[in-house]
Protein backbone atom coordinates (compact mmCIF):
# COMPACT_ATOMS: atom_id res chain seq x y z
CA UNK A 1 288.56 -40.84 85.94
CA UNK A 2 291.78 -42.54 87.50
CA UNK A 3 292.09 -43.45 90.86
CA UNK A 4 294.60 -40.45 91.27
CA UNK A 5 292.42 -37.96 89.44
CA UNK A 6 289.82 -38.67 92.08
CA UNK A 7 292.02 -37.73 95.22
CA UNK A 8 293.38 -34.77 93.79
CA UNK A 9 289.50 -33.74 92.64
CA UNK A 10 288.93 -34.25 96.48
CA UNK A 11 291.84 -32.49 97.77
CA UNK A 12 290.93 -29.14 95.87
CA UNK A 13 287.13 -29.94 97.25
CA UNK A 14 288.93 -29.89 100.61
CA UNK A 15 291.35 -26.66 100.19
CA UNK A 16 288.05 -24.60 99.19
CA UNK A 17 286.70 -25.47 102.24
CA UNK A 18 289.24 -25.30 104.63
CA UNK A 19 290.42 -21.83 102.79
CA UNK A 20 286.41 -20.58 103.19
CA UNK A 21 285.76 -21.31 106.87
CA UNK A 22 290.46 -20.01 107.64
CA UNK A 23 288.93 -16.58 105.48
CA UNK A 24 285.88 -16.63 107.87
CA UNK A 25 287.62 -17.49 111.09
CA UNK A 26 290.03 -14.85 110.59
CA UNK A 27 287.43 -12.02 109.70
CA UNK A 28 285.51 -12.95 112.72
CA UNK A 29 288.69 -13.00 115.17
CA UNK A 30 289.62 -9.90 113.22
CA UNK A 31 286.57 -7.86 114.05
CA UNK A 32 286.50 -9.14 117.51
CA UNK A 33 289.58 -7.26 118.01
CA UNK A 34 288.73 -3.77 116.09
CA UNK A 35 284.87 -3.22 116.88
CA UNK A 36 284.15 -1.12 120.32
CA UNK A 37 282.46 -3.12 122.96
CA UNK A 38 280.47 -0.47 124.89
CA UNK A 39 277.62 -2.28 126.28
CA UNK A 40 274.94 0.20 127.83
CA UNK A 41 271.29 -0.29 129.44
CA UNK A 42 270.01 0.81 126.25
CA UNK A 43 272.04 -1.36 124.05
CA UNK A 44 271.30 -4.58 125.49
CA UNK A 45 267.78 -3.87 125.64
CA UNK A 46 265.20 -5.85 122.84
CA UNK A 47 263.52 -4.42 120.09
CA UNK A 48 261.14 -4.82 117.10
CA UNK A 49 261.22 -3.02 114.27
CA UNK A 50 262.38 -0.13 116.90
CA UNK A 51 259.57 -0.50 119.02
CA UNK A 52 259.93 -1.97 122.68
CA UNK A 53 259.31 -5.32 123.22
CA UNK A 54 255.56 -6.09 125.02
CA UNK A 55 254.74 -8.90 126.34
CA UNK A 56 256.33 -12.24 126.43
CA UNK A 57 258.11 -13.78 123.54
CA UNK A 58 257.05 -17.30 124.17
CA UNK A 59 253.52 -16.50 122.03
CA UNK A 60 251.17 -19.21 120.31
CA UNK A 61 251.16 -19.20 116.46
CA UNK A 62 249.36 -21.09 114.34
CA UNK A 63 251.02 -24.38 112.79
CA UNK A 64 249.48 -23.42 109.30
CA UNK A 65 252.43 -21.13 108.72
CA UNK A 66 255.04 -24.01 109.82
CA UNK A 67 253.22 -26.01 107.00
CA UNK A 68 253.08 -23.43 104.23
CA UNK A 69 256.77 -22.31 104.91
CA UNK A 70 257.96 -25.90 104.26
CA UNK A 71 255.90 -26.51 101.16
CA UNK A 72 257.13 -23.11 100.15
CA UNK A 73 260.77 -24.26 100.94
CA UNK A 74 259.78 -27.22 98.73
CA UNK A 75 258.84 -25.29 95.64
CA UNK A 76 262.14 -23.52 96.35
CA UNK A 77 263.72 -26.98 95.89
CA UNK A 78 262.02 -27.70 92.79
CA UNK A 79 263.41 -24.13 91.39
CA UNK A 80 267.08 -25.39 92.11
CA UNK A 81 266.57 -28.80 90.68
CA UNK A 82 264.81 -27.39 87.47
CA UNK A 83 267.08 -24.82 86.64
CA UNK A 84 270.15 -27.31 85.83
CA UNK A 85 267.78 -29.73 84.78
CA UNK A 86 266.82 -27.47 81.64
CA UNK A 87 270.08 -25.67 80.55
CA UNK A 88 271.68 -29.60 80.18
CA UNK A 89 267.92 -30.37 78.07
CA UNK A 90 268.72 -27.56 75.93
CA UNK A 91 272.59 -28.50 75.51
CA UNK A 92 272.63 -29.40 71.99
CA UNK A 93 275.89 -31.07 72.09
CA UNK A 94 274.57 -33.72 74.94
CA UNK A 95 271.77 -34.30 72.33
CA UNK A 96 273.85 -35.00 69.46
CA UNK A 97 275.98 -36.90 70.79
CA UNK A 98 273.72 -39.61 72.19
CA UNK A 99 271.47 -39.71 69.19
CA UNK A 100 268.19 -37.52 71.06
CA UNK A 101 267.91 -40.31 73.58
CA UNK A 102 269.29 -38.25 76.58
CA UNK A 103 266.61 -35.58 75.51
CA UNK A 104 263.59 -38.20 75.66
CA UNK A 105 265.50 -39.42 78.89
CA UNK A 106 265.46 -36.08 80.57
CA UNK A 107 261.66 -34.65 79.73
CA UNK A 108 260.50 -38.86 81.18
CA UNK A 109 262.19 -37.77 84.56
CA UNK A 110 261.40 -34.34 84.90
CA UNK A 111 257.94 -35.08 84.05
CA UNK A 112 257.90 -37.62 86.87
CA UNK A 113 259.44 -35.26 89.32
CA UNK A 114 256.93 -32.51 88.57
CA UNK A 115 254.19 -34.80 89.01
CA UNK A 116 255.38 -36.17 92.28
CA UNK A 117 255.16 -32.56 93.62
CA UNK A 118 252.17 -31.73 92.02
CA UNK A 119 250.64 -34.86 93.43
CA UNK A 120 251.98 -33.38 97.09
CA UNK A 121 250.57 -29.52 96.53
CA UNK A 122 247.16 -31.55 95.89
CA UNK A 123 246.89 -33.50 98.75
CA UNK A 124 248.25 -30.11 100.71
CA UNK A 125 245.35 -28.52 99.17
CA UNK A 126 242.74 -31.16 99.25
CA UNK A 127 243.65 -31.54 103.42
CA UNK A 128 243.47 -28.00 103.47
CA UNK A 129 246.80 -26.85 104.41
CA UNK A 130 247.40 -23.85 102.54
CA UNK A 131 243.64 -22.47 103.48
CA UNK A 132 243.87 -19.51 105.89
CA UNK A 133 243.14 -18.97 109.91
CA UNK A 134 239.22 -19.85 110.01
CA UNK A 135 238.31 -17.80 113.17
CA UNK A 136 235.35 -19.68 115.30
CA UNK A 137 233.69 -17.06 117.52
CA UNK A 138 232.39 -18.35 120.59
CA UNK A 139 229.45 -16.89 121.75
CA UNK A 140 228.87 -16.77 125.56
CA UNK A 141 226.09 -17.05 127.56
CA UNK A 142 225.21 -14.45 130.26
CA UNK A 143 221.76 -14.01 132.17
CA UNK A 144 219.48 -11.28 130.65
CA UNK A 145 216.14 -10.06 131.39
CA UNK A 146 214.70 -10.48 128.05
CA UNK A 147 214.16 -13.72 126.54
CA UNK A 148 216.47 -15.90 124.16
CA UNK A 149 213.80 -15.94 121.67
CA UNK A 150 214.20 -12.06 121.30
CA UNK A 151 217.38 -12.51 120.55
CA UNK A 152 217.30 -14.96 117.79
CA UNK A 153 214.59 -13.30 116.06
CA UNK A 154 216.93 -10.01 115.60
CA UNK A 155 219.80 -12.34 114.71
CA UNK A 156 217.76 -13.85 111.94
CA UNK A 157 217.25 -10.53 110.55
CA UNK A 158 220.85 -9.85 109.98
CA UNK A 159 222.07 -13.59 108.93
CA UNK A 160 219.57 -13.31 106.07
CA UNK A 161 220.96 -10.29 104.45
């Protein structure tokens, strides 16, 4: 590719985007303009899922579902990377024309890439990652009349069913 074909390859790479985010700025500035703006007490009030809001929003949640989100979003990845990946494998012009090689060439490093991920699911899985919430209940002391010992022999019964 020349030196000229490059900089006009850019300059359409440019006019895409700068057309895209003109078309959005002017649909945005557009609506501004023709929507009604009627803000009311029960407009600006929150809602989930049409119920009122209870409680605070700033909740605790459980990292687990940080970690299984991302190595979901990385399996995503792997779907974008593999679909191109196999419709240029099954080209059969690209394999005639470079003897098979680029075929051989293509399975090596998808193979590798595959196993890299696999390699990360495992240690995800090994470190246990992608197990669910383990609730611990904590039992609590209080002051009773009857003895511990009562209590342990009915809670025997029922642990060894």
């Amino acid at each position: 590719m020349t030196e000229s074909n490059y900089g006009q390859a850019w300059g359409e790479v440019l006019m895409f985007l700068l057309g895209g985010l003109l078309f959005v700025g002017a649909a945005l500035f557009v609506s501004r303009f023709l929507r009604p703006n009627r803000p009311g007490e029960q407009k600006l009030s929150s809602y989930e899922s049409g119920e009122q809001a209870q409680g605070s929003a700033w909740v605790q949640f459980n990292v687990r579902y940080y970690i299984i989100a991302l190595i979901f979003l990385l399996f995503e990845v792997e779907i974008v990377f593999l679909f191109p990946w196999i419709t240029t494998f099954t080209d059969q012009s690209a394999q005639k024309a470079t003897g098979g090689e680029w075929g051989i060439w293509l399975a090596l490093e998808m193979t590798v890439f595959i196993l890299v991920l696999a390699l990360g699911l495992a240690y995800a899985w090994r470190k246990g990652f992608l197990d669910g919430v383990k609730p611990r209940p904590q039992t609590t002391d209080f002051k009773s009349v009857v003895p511990r010992r009562y209590y342990d022999k009915i809670n025997e019964q029922y642990q060894s069913r």
